[in-house]
C-alpha atoms as a PDB file:
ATOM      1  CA  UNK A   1     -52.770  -0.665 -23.796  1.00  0.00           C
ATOM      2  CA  UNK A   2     -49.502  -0.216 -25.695  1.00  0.00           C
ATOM      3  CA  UNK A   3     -46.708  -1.928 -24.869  1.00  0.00           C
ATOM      4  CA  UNK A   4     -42.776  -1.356 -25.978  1.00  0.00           C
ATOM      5  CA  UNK A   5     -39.726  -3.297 -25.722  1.00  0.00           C
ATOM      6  CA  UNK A   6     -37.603  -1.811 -22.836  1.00  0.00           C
ATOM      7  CA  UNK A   7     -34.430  -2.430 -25.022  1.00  0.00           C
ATOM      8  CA  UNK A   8     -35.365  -1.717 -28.927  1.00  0.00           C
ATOM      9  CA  UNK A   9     -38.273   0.743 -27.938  1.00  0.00           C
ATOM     10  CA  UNK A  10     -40.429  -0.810 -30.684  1.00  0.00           C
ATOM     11  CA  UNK A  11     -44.049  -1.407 -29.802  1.00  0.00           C
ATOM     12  CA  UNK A  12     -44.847  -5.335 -29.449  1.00  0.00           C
ATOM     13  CA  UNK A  13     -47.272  -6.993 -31.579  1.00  0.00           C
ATOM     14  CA  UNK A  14     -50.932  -8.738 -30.351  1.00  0.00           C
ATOM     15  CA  UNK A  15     -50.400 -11.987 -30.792  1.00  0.00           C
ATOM     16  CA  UNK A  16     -53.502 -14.218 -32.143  1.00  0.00           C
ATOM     17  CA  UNK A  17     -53.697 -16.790 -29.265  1.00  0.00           C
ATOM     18  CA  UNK A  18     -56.443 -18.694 -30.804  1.00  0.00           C
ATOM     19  CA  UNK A  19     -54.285 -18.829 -34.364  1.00  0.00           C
ATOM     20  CA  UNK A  20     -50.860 -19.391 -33.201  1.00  0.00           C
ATOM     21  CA  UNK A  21     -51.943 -22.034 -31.363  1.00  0.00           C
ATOM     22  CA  UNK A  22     -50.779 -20.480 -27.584  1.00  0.00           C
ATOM     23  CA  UNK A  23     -51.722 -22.616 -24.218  1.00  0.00           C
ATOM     24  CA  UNK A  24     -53.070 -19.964 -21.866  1.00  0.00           C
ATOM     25  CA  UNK A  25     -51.237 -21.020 -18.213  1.00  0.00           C
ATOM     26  CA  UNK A  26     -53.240 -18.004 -16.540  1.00  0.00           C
ATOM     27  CA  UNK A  27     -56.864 -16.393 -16.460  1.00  0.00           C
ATOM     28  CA  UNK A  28     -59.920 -17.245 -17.631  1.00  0.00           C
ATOM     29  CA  UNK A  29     -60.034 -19.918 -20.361  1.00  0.00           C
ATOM     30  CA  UNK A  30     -63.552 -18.672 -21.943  1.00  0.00           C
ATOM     31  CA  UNK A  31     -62.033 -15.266 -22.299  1.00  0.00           C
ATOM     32  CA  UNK A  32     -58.893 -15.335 -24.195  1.00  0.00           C
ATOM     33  CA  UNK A  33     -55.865 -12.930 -22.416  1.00  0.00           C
ATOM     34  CA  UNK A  34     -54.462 -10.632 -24.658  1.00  0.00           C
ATOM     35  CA  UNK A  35     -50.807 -11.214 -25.378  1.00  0.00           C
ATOM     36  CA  UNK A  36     -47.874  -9.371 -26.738  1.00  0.00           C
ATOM     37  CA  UNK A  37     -44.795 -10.887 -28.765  1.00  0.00           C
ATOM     38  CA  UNK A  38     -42.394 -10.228 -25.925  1.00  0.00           C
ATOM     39  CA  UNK A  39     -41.770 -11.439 -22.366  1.00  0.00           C
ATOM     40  CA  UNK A  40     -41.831  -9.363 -19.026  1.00  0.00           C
ATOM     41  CA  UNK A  41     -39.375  -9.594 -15.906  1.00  0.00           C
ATOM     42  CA  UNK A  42     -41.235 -10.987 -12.753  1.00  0.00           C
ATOM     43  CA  UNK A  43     -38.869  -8.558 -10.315  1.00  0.00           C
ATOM     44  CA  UNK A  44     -37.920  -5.918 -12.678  1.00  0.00           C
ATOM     45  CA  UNK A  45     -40.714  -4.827 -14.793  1.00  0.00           C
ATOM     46  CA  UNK A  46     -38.960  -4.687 -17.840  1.00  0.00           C
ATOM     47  CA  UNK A  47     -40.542  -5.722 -21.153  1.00  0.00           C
ATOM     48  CA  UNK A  48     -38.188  -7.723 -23.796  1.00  0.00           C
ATOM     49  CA  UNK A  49     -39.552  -7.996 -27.809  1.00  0.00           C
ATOM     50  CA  UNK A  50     -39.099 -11.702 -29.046  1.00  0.00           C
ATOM     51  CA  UNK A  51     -36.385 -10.047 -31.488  1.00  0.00           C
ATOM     52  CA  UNK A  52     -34.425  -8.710 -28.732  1.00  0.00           C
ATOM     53  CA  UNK A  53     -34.785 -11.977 -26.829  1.00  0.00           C
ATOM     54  CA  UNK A  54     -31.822 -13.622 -28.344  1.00  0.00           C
ATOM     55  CA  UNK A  55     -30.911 -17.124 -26.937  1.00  0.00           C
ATOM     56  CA  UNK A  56     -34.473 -18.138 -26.388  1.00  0.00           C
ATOM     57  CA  UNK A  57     -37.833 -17.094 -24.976  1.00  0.00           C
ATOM     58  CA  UNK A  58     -37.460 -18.415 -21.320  1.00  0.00           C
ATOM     59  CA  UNK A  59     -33.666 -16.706 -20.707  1.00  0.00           C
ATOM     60  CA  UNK A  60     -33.430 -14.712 -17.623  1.00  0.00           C
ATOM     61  CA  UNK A  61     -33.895 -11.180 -17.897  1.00  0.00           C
ATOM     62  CA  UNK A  62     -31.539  -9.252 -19.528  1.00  0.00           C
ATOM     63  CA  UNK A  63     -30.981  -6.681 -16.918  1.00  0.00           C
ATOM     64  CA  UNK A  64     -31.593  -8.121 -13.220  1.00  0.00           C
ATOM     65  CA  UNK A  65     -31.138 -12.045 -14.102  1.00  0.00           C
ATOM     66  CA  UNK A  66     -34.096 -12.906 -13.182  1.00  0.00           C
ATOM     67  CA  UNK A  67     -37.221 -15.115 -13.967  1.00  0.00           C
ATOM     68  CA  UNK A  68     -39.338 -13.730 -16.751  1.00  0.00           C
ATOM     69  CA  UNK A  69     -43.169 -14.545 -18.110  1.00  0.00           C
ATOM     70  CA  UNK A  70     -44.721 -14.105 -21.574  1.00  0.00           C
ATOM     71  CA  UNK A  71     -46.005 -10.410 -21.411  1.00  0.00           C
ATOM     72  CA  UNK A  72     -49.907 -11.160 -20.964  1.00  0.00           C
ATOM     73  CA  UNK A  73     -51.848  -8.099 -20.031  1.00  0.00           C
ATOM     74  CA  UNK A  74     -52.634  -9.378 -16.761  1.00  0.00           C
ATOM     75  CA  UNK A  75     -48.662  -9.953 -16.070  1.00  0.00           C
ATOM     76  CA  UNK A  76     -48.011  -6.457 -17.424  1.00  0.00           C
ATOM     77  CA  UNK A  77     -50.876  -5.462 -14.945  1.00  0.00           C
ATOM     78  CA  UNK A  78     -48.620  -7.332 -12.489  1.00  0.00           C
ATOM     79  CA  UNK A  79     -45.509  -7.144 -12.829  1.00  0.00           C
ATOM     80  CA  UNK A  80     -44.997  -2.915 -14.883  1.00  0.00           C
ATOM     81  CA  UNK A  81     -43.786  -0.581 -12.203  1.00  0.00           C
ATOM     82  CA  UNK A  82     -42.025  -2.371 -10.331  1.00  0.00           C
ATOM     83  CA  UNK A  83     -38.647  -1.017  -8.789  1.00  0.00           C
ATOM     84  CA  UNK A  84     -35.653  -2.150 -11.418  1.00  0.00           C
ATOM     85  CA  UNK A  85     -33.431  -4.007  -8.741  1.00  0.00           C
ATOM     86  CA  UNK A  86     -29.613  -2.282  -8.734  1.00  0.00           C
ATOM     87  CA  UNK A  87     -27.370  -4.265 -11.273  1.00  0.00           C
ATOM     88  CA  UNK A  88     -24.802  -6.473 -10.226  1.00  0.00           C
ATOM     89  CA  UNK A  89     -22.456  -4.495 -11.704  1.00  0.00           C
ATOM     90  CA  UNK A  90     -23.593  -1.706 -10.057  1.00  0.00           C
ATOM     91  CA  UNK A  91     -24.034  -3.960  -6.750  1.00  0.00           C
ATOM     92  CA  UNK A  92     -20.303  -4.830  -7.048  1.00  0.00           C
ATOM     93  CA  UNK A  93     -18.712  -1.436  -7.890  1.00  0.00           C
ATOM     94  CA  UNK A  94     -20.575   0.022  -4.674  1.00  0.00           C
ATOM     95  CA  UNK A  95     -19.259  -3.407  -2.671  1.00  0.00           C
ATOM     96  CA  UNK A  96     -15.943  -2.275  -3.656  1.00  0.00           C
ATOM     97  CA  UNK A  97     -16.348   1.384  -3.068  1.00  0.00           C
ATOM     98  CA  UNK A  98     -17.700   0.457   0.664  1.00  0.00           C
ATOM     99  CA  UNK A  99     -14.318  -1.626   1.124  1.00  0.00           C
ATOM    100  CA  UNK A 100     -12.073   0.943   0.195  1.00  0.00           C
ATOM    101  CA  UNK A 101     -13.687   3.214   2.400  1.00  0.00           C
ATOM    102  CA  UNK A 102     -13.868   0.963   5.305  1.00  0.00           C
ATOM    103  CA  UNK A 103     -10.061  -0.153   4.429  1.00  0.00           C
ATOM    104  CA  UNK A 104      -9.245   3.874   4.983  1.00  0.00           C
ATOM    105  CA  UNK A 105     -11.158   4.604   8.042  1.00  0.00           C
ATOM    106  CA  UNK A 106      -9.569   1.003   9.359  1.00  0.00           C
ATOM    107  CA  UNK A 107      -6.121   2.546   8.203  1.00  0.00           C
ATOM    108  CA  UNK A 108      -6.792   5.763  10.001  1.00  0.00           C
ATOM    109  CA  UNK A 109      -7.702   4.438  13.639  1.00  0.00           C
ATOM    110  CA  UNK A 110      -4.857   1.838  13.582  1.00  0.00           C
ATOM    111  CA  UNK A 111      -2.278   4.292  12.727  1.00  0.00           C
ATOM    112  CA  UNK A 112      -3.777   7.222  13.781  1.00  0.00           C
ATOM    113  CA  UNK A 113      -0.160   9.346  15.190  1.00  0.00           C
ATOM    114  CA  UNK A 114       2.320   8.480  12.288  1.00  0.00           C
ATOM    115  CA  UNK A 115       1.565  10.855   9.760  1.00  0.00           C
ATOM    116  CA  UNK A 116       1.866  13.712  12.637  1.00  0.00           C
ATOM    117  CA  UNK A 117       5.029  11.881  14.205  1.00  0.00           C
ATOM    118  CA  UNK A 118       6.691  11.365  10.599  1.00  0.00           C
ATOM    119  CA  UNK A 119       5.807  14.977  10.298  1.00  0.00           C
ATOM    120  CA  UNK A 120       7.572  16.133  13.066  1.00  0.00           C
ATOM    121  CA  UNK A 121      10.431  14.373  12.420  1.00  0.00           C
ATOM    122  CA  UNK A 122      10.705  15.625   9.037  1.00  0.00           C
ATOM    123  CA  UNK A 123      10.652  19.149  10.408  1.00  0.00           C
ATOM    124  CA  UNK A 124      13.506  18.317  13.213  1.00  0.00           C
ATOM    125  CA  UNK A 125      15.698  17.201  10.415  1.00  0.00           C
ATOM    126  CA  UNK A 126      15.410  20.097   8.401  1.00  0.00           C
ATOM    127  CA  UNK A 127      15.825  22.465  11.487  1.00  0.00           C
ATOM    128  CA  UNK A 128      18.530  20.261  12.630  1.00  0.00           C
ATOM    129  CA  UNK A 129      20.460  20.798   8.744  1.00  0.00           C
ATOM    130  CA  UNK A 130      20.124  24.177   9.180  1.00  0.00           C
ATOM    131  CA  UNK A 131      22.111  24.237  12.142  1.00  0.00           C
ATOM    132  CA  UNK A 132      25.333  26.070  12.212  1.00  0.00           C
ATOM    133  CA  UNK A 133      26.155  26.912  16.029  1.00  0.00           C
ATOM    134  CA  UNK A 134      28.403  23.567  17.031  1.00  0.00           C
ATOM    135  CA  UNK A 135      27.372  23.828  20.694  1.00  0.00           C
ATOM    136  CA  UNK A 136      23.677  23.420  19.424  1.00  0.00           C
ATOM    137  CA  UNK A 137      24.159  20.472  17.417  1.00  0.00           C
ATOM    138  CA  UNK A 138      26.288  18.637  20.217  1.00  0.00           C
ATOM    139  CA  UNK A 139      23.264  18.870  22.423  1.00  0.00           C
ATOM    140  CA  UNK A 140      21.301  16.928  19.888  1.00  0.00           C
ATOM    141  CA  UNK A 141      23.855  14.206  19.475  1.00  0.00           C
ATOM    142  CA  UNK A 142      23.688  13.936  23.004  1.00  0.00           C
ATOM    143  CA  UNK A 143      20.179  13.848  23.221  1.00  0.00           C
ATOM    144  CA  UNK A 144      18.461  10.589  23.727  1.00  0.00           C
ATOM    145  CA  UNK A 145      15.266  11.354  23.374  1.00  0.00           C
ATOM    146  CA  UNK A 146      16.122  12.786  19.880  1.00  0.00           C
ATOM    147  CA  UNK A 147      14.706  10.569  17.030  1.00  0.00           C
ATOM    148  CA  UNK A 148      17.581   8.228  15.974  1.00  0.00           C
ATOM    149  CA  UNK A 149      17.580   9.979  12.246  1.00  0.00           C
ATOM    150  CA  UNK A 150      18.107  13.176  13.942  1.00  0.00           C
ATOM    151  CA  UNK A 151      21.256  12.854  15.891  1.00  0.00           C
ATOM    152  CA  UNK A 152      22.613  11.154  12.926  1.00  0.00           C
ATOM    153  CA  UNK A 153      22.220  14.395  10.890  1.00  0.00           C
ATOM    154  CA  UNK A 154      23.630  15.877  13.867  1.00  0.00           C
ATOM    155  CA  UNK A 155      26.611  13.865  13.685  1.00  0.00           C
ATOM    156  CA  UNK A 156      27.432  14.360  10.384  1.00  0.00           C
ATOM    157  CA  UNK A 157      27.811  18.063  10.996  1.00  0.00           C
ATOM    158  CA  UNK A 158      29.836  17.726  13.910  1.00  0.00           C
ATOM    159  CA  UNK A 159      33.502  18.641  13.796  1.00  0.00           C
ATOM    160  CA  UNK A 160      34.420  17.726  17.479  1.00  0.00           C
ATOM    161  CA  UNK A 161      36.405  14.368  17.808  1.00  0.00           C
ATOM    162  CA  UNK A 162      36.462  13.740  20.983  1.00  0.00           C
ATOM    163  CA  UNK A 163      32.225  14.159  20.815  1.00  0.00           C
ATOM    164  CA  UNK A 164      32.537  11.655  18.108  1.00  0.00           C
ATOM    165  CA  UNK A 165      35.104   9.303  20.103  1.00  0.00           C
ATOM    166  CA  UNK A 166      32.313   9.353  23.030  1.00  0.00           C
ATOM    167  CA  UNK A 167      29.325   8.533  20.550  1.00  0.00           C
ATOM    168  CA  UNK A 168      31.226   5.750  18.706  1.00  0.00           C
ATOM    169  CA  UNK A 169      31.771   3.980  22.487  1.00  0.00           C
ATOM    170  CA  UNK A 170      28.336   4.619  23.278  1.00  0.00           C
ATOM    171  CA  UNK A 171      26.583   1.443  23.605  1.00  0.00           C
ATOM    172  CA  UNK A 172      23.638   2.479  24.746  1.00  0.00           C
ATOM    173  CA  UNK A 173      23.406   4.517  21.330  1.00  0.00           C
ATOM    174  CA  UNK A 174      21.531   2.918  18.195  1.00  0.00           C
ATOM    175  CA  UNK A 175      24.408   1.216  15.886  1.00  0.00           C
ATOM    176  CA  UNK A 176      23.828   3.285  12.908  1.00  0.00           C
ATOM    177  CA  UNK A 177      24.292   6.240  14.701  1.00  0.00           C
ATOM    178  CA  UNK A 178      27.627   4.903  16.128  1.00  0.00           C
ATOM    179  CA  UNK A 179      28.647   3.988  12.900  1.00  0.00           C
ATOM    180  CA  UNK A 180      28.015   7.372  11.375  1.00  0.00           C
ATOM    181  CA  UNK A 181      29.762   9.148  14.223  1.00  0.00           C
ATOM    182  CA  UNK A 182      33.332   7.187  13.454  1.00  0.00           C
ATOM    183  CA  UNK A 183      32.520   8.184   9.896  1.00  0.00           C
ATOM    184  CA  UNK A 184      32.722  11.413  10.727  1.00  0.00           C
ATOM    185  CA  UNK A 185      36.001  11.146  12.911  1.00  0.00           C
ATOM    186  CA  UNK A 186      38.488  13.583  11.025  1.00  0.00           C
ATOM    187  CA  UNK A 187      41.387  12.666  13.102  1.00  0.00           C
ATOM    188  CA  UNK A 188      43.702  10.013  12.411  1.00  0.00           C
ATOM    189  CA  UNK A 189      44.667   9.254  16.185  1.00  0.00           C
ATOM    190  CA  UNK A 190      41.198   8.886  17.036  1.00  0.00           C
ATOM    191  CA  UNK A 191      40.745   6.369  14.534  1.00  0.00           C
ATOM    192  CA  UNK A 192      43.585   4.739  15.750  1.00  0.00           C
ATOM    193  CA  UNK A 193      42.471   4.314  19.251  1.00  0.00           C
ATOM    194  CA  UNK A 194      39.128   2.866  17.675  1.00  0.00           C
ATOM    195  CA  UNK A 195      40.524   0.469  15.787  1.00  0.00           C
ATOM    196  CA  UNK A 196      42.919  -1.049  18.215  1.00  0.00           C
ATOM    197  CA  UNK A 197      39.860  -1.367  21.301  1.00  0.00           C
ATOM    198  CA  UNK A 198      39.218  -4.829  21.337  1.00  0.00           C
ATOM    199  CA  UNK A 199      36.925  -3.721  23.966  1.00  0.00           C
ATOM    200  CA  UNK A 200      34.637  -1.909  21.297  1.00  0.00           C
ATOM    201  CA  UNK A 201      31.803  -3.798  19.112  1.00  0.00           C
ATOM    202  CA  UNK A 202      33.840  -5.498  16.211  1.00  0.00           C
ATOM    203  CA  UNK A 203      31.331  -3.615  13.520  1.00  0.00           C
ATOM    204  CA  UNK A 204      32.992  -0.575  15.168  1.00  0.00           C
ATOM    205  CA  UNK A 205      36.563  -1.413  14.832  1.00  0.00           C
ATOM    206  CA  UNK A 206      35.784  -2.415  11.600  1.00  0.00           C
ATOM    207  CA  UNK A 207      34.099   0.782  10.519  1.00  0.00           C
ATOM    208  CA  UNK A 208      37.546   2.716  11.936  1.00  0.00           C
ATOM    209  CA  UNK A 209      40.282   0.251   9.963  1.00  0.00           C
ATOM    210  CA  UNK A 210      38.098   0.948   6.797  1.00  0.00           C
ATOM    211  CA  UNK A 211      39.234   5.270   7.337  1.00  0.00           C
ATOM    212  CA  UNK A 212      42.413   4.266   8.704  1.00  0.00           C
ATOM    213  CA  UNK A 213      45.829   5.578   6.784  1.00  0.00           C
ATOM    214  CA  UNK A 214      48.355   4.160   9.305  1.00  0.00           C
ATOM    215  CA  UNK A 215      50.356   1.181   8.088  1.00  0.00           C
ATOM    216  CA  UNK A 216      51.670   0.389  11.036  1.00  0.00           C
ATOM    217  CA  UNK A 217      48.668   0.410  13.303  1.00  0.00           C
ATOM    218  CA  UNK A 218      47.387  -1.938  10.314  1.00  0.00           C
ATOM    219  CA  UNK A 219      49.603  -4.344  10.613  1.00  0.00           C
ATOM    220  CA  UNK A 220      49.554  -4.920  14.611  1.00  0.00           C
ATOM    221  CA  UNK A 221      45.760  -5.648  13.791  1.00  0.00           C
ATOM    222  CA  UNK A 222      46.828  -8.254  11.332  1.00  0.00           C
ATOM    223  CA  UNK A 223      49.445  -9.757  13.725  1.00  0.00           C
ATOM    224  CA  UNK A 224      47.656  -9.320  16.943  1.00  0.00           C
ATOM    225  CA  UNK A 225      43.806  -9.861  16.021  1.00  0.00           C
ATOM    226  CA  UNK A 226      43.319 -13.773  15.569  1.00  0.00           C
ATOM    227  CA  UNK A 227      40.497 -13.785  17.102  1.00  0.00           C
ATOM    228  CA  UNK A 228      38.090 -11.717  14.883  1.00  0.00           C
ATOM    229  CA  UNK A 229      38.854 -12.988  11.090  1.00  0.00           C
ATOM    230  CA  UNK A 230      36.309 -10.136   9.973  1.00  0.00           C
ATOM    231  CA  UNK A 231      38.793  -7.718  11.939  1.00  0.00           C
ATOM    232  CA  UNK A 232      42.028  -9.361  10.214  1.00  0.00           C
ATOM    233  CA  UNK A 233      40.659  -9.511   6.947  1.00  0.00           C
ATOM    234  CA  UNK A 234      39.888  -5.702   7.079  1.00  0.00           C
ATOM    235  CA  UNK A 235      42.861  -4.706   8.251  1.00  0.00           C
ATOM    236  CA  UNK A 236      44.584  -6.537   5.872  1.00  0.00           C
ATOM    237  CA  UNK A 237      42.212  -4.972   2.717  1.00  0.00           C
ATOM    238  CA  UNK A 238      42.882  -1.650   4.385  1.00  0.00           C
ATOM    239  CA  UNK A 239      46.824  -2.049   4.467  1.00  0.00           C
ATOM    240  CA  UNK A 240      47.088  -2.954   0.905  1.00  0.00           C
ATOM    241  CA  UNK A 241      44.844   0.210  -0.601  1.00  0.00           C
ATOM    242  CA  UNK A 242      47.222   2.363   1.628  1.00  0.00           C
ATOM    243  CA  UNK A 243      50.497   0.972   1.002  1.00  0.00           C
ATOM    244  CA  UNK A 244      49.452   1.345  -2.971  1.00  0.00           C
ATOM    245  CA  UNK A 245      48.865   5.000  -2.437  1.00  0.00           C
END
């Protein structure tokens, strides 16, 4: 039977056992094997020439890694047609194709609702920028339930002082959207009152003095506020950019 090399295609040459002086490890001693200059895989099948077998005749097989034979006929018998095992490169790109997959189905039962909930807040906000009627847009600062981002936006369309007076004292409102709401304060007096409350959260006070323009409500908070050196030393910042107006 004729027999090529798996890798060079080139037919293998009968080697003369009985010349070349060849041990025979297998079959029947009185009746020489025939063997080919080449070597077969014991799991794969595949048949390698001695030219392609660089690094030596009893290397593993060049394709699977495995243990190979000299390519006697009855190994070819044995051993041709068998199933070529998958690569391990091919073993470790599918390893790391099931991961990523698992990875995103993992991804998708832990955090199944934030996609749709990020989604729906997206959409509030842009309804909510689109707002023009005040009345509407004081019912969503008022709104607990609202998502925190949303009143904010809310806020920051809202003209009404005194709404924004009553949202800067609420502490039962999230910080940043207390903050925002004395940012938006147009009113001087309102400002004023802030400022002064020693009642209020000092990052609110502080948030006022920063918008104040009033020298002279500055400088009772520099005289009179001891006992908050962040509240001093922003009143005192404040008084100096206004009186250099």
């Amino acid at each position: 039977m004729g027999v090529s090399c798996s890798r060079c295609k080139k037919s293998l040459r009968v080697v003369d056992i009985a010349r070349e002086g060849f041990i025979v490890y297998e079959g029947d001693h009185s009746s020489l094997p025939t063997l080919y200059s080449g070597v077969i895989c014991t799991r794969c099948g595949k048949v390698e020439c001695t030219n392609c077998r660089l690094g030596g005749m009893s290397r593993p097989c060049f394709w699977c890694g495995s243990k190979v034979e000299p390519a006697y006929d009855h190994a070819l018998r044995r051993y041709r047609g068998t199933t070529a095992p998958v690569s391990r490169l091919m073993k470790n790109i599918g390893l790391l194709i099931l991961l990523v997959l698992s990875a995103l189905v993992v991804q998708r039962l832990v955090r199944p609702s934030r996609a749709p909930a990020m989604e729906g807040v997206a959409a509030r906000l842009a309804e909510v920028n689109s707002m023009t009627d005040a009345e509407a847009l004081a019912g969503v600062v008022q709104n607990g339930d609202e998502p925190d981002a949303v009143r904010i936006a809310a806020v920051r369309k809202i003209e009404d002082d005194a709404l924004l007076e009553a949202t800067a004292r609420d502490e039962a409102a999230a910080p940043a959207l207390r903050e925002a709401a004395v940012q938006a304060v147009v009113g001087q007096t309102v400002l004023a009152l802030l400022a002064r409350d020693t009642d209020l959260d000092p990052y609110i006070r502080e948030a006022a003095i920063k918008r104040l323009d009033a020298p002279d409500v500055l400088r009772t908070i520099v005289a009179n506020d001891s006992e908050y050196e962040n509240i001093q030393k922003a009143a005192r910042e404040r008084l100096r950019r206004v009186e250099l107006k």
